[in-house]
C-alpha atoms as a PDB file:
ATOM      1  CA  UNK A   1     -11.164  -2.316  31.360  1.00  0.00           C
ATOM      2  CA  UNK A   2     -11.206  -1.257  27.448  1.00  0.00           C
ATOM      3  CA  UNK A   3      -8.639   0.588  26.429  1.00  0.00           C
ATOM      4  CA  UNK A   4      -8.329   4.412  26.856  1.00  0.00           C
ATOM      5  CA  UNK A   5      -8.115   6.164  23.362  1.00  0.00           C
ATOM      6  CA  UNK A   6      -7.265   9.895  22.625  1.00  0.00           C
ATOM      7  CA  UNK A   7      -8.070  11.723  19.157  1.00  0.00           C
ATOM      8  CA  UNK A   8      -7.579  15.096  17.740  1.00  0.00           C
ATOM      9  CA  UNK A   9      -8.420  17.058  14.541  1.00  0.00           C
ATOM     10  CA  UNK A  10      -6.981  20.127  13.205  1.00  0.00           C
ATOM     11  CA  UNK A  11      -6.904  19.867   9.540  1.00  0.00           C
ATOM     12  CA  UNK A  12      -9.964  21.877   9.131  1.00  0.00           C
ATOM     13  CA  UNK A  13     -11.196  25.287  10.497  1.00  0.00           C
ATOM     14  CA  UNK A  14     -11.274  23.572  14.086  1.00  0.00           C
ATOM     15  CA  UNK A  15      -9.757  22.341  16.894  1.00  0.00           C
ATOM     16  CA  UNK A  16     -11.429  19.423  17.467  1.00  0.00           C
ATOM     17  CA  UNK A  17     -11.193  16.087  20.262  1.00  0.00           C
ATOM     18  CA  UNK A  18     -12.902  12.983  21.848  1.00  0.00           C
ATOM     19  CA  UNK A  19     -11.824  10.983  24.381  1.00  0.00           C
ATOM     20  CA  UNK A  20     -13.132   7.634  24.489  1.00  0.00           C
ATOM     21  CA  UNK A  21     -13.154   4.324  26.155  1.00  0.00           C
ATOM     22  CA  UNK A  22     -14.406   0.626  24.910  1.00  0.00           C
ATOM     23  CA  UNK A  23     -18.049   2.274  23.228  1.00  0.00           C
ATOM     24  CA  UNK A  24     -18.558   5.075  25.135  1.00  0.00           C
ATOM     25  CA  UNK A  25     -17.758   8.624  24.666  1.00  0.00           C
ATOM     26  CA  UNK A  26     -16.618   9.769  27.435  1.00  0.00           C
ATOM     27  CA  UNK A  27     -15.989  13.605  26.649  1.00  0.00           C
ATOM     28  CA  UNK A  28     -16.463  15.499  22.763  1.00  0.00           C
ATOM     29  CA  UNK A  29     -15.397  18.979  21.933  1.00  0.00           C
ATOM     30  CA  UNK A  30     -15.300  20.791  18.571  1.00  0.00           C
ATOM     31  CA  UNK A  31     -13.884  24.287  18.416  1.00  0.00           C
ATOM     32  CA  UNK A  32     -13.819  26.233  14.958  1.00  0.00           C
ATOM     33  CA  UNK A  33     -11.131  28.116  14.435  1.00  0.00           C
ATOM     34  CA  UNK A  34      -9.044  29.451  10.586  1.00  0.00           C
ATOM     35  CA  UNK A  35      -5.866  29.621  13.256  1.00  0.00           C
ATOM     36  CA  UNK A  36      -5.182  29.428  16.342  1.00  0.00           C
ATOM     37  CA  UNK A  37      -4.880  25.338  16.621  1.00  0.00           C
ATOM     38  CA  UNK A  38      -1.308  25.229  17.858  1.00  0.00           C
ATOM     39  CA  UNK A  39      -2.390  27.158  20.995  1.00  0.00           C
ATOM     40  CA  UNK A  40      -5.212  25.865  21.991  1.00  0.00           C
ATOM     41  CA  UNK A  41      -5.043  21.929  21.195  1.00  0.00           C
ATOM     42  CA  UNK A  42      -3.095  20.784  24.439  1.00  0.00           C
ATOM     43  CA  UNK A  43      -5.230  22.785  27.023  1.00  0.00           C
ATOM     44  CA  UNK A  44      -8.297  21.392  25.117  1.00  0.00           C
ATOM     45  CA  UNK A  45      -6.878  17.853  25.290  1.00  0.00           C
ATOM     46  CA  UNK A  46      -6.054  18.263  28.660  1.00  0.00           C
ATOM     47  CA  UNK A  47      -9.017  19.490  29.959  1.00  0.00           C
ATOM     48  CA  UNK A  48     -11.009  16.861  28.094  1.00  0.00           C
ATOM     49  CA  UNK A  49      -9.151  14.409  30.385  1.00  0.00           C
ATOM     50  CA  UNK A  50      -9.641  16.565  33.491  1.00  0.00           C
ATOM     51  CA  UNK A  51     -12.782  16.330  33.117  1.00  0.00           C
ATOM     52  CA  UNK A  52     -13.304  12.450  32.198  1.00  0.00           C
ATOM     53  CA  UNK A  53     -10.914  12.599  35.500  1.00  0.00           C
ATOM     54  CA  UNK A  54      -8.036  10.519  33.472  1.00  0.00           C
ATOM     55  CA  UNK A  55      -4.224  11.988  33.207  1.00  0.00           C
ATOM     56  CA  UNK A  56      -1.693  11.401  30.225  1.00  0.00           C
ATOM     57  CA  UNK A  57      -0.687   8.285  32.097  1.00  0.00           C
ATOM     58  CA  UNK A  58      -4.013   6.102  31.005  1.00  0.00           C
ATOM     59  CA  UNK A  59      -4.221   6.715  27.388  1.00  0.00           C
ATOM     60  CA  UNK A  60      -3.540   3.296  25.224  1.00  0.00           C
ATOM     61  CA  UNK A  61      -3.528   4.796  22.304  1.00  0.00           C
ATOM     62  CA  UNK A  62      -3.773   8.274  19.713  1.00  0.00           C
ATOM     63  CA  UNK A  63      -5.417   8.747  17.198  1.00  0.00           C
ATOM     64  CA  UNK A  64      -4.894  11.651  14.649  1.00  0.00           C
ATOM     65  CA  UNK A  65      -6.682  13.007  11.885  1.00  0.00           C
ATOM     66  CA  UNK A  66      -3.954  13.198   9.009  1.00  0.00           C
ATOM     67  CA  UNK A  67      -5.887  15.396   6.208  1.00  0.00           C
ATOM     68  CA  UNK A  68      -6.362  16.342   3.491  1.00  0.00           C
ATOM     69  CA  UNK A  69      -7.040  19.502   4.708  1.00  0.00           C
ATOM     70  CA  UNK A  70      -5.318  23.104   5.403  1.00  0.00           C
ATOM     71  CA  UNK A  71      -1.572  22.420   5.682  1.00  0.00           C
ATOM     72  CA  UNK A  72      -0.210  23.648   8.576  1.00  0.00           C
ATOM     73  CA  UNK A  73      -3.814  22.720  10.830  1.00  0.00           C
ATOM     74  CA  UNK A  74      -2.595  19.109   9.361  1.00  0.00           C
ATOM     75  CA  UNK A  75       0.891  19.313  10.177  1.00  0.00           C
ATOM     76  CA  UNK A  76       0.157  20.564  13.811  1.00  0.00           C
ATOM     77  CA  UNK A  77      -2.015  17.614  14.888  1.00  0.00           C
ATOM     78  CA  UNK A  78       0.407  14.810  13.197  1.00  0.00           C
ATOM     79  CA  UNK A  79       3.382  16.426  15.062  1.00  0.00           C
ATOM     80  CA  UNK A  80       1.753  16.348  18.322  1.00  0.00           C
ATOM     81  CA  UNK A  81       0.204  12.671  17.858  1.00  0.00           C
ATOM     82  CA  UNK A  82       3.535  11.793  17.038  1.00  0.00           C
ATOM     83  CA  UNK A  83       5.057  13.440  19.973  1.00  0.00           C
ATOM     84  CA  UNK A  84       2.586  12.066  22.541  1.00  0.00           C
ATOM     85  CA  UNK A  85       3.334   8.420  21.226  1.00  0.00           C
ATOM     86  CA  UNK A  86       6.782   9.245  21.410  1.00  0.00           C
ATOM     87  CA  UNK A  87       7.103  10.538  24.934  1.00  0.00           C
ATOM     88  CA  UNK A  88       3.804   8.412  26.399  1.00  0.00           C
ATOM     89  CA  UNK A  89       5.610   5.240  24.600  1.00  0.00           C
ATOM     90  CA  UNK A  90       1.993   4.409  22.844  1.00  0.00           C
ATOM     91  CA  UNK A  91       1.129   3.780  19.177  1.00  0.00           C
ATOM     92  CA  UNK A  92      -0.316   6.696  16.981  1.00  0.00           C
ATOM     93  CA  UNK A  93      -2.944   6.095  14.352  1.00  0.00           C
ATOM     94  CA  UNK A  94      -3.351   7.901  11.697  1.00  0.00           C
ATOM     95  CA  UNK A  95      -6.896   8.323  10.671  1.00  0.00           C
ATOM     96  CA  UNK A  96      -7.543  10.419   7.168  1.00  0.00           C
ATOM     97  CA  UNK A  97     -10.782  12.871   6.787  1.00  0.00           C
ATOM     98  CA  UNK A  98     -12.324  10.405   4.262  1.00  0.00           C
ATOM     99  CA  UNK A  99     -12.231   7.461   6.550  1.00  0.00           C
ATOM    100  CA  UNK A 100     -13.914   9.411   9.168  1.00  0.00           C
ATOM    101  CA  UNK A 101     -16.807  11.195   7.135  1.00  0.00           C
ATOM    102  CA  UNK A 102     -17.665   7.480   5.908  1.00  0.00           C
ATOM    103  CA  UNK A 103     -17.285   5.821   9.036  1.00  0.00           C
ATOM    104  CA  UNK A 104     -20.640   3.437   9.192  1.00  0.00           C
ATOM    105  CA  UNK A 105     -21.116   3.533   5.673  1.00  0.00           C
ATOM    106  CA  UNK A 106     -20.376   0.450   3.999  1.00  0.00           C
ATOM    107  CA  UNK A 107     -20.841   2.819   0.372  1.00  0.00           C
ATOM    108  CA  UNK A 108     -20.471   6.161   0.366  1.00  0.00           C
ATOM    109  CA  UNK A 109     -19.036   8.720  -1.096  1.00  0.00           C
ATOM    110  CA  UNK A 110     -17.001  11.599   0.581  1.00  0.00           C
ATOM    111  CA  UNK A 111     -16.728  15.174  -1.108  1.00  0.00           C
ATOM    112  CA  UNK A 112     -14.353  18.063   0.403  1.00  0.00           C
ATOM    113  CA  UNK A 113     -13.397  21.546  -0.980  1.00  0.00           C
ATOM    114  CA  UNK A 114     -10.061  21.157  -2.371  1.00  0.00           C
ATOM    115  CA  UNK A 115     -10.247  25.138  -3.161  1.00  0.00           C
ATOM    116  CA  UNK A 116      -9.030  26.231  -6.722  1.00  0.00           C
ATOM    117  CA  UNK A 117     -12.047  25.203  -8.406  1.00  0.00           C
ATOM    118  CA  UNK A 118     -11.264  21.329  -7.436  1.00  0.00           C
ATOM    119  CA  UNK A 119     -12.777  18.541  -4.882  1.00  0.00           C
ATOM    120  CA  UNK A 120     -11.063  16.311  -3.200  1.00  0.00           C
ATOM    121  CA  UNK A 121     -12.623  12.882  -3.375  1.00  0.00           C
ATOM    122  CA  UNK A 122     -12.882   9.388  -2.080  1.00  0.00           C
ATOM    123  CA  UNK A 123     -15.609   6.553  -3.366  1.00  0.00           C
ATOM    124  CA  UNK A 124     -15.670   3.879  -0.544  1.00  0.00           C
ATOM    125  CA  UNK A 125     -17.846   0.509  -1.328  1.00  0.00           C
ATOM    126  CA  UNK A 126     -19.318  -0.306  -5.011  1.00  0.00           C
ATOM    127  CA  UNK A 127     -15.945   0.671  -7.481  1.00  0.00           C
ATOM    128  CA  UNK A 128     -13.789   2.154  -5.095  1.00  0.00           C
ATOM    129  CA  UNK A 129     -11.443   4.992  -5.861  1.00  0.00           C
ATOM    130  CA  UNK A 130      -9.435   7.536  -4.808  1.00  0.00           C
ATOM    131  CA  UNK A 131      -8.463   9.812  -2.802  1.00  0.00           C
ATOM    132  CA  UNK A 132      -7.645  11.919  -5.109  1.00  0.00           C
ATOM    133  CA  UNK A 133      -8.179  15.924  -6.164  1.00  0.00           C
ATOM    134  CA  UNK A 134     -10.163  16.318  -9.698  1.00  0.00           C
ATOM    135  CA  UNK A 135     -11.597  19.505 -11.269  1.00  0.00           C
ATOM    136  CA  UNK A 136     -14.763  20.939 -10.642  1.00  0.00           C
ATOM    137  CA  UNK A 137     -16.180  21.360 -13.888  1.00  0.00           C
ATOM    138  CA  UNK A 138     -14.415  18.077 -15.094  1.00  0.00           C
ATOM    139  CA  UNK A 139     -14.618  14.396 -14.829  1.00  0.00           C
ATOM    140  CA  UNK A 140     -16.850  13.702 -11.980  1.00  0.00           C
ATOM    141  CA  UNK A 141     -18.160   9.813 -11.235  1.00  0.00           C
ATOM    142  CA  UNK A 142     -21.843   9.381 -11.516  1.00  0.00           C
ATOM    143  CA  UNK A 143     -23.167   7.196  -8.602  1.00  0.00           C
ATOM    144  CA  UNK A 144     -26.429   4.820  -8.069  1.00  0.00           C
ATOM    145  CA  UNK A 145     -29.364   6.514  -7.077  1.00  0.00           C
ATOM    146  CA  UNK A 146     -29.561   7.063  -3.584  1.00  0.00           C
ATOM    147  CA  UNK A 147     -25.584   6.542  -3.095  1.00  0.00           C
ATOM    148  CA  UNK A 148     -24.864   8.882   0.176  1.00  0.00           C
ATOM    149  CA  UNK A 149     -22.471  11.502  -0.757  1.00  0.00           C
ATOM    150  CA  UNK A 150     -20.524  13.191   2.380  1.00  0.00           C
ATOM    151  CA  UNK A 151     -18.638  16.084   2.850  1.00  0.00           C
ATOM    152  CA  UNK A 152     -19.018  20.007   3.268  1.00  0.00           C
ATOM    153  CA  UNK A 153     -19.516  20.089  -0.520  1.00  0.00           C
ATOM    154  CA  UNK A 154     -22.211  16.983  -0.895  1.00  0.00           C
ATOM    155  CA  UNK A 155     -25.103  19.167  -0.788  1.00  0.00           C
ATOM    156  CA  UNK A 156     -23.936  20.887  -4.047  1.00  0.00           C
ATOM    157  CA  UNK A 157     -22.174  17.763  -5.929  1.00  0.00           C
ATOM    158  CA  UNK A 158     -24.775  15.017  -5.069  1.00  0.00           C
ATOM    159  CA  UNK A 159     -27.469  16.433  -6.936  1.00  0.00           C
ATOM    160  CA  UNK A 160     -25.475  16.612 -10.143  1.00  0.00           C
ATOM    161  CA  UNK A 161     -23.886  13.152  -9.508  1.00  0.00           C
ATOM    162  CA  UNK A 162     -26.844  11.278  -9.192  1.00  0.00           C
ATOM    163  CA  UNK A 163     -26.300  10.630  -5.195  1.00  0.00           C
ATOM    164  CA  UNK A 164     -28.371  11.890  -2.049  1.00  0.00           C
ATOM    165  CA  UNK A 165     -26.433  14.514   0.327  1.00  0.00           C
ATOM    166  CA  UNK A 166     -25.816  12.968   3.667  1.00  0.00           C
ATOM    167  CA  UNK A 167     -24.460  14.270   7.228  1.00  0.00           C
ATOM    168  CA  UNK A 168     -21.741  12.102   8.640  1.00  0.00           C
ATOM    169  CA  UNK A 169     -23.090   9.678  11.758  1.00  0.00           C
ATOM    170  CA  UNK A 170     -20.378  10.967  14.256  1.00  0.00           C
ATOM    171  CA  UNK A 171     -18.153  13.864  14.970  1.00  0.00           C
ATOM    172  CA  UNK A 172     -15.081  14.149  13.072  1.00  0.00           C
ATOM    173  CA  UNK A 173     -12.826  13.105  16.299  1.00  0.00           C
ATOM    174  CA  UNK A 174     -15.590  10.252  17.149  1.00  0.00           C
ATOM    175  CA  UNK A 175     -14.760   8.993  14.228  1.00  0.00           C
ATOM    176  CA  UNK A 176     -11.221   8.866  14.287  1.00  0.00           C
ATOM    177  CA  UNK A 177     -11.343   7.637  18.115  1.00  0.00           C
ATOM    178  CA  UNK A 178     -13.529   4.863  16.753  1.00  0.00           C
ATOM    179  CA  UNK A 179     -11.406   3.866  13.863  1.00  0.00           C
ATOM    180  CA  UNK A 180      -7.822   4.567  15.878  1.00  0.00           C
ATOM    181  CA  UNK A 181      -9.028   1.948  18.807  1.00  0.00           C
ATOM    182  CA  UNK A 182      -9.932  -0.573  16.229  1.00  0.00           C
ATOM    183  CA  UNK A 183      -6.358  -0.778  14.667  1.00  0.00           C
ATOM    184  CA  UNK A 184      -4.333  -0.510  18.124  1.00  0.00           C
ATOM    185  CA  UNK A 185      -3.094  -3.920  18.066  1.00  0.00           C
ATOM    186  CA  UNK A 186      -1.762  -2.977  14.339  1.00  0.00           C
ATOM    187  CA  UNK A 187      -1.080   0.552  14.511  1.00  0.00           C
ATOM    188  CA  UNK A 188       0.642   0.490  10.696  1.00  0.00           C
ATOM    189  CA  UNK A 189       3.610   3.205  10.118  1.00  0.00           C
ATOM    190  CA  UNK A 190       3.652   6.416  12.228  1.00  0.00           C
ATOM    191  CA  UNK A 191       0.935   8.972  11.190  1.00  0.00           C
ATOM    192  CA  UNK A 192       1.572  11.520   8.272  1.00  0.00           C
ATOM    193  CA  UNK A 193      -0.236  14.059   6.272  1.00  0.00           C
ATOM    194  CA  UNK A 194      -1.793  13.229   3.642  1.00  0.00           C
ATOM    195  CA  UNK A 195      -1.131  15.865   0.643  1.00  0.00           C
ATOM    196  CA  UNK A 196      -3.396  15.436  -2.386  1.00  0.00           C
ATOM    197  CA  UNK A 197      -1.856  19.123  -3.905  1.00  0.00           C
ATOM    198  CA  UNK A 198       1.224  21.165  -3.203  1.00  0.00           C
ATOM    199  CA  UNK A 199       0.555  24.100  -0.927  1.00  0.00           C
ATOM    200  CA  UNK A 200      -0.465  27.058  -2.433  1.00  0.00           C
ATOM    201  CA  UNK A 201       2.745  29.010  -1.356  1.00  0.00           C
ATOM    202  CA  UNK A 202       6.224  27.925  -1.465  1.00  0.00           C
ATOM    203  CA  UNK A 203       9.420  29.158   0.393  1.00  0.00           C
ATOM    204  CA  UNK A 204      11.306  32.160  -2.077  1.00  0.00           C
ATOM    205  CA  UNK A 205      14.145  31.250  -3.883  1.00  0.00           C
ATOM    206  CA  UNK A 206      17.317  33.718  -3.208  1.00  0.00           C
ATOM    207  CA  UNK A 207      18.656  34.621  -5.615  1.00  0.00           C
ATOM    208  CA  UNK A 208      22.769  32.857  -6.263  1.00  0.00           C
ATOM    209  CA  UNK A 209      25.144  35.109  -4.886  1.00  0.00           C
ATOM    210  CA  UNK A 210      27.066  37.157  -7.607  1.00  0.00           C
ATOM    211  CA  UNK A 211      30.510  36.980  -7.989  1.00  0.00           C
ATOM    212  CA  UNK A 212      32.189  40.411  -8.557  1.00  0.00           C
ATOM    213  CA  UNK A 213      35.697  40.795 -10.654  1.00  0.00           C
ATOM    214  CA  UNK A 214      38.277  41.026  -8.521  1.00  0.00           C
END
């Protein structure tokens, strides 16, 4: 029987799953959500396997979505992927947002708000770059005409970059279910975020304690 494969999304404004085994799908949910993912994640994972009728016990694998994306929504699904691999004993993949907006495109390129007047960027297939984060209103690559360009902000940037504005083929957590059963037999290091800026807010600094005259 092909393996059982679990993935999960929550770097973006969603909580988002698919559970699926060999080719087929067997269950797809996508929730959007600004907050909220910590709560709700587990009893949508578990009711995704309810209702394929699998438990905990039959998953071979996890995959994770990894970013870039909002920070904490990131750091939430990476901590649980890495938790469920931990106490399941099963390997974690770490899948990033890029990989799975291109996934079956052999040359694309994939487009996301990076917020703060930049995009966050990845060129997969003819001269390959990135990911990186680059400036609106700066240097921007110009693509082949007709170059798919993916992402939520490809129907505004492929006009100007000479490409065509393109939907992805699957669900975000398709995607990543797709790419994480693929690499199973080499599941690489344990998943992490991936951070193309620092977060917009940092921790204060206190101040050093003064030290009065005695």
């Amino acid at each position: 029987m092909a393996p059982l494969v679990l993935a999960f999304d929550t770097a973006a404004p969603h909580c988002a799953a698919a559970l699926l085994r060999g080719e087929r799908v067997l269950a797809c949910a996508e929730e959007p959500m600004a907050t909220g993912q910590a709560e709700r994640l587990f009893p949508l994972l578990g009711a995704l396997l309810a209702g394929a009728g699998a438990e905990w016990g039959d998953l071979a694998g996890i995959g994770v979505g990894t970013g870039p994306g909002n920070f904490t929504g990131t750091r939430i699904a990476v901590a649980a992927a890495r938790g469920l691999a931990l106490g399941l004993g099963l390997p974690a993949v770490g899948i990033t947002a890029f990989e799975a907006l291109a996934w079956g495109r052999a040359d694309v390129l994939v487009v996301r708000d990076a917020r703060l007047g930049s995009v966050h960027l990845q060129r997969f297939g003819t001269d390959p770059f990135g990911p990186e984060t680059r400036a609106l209103d700066g240097d921007l690559p110009r693509l082949p005409p007709g170059t798919p360009v993916v992402g939520d902000l490809a129907p505004t940037l492929a006009p100007r970059l000479g490409g065509e504005a393109a939907a992805p083929i699957l669900p975000v957590a398709v995607a990543i279910a797709r790419l994480a059963a693929a690499r199973l037999s080499a599941p690489g290091p344990r998943p992490a975020p991936l951070y193309l800026r620092p977060p917009d807010a940092a921790p204060a600094r206190e101040a050093p304690p003064v030290v009065l005259p005695g």
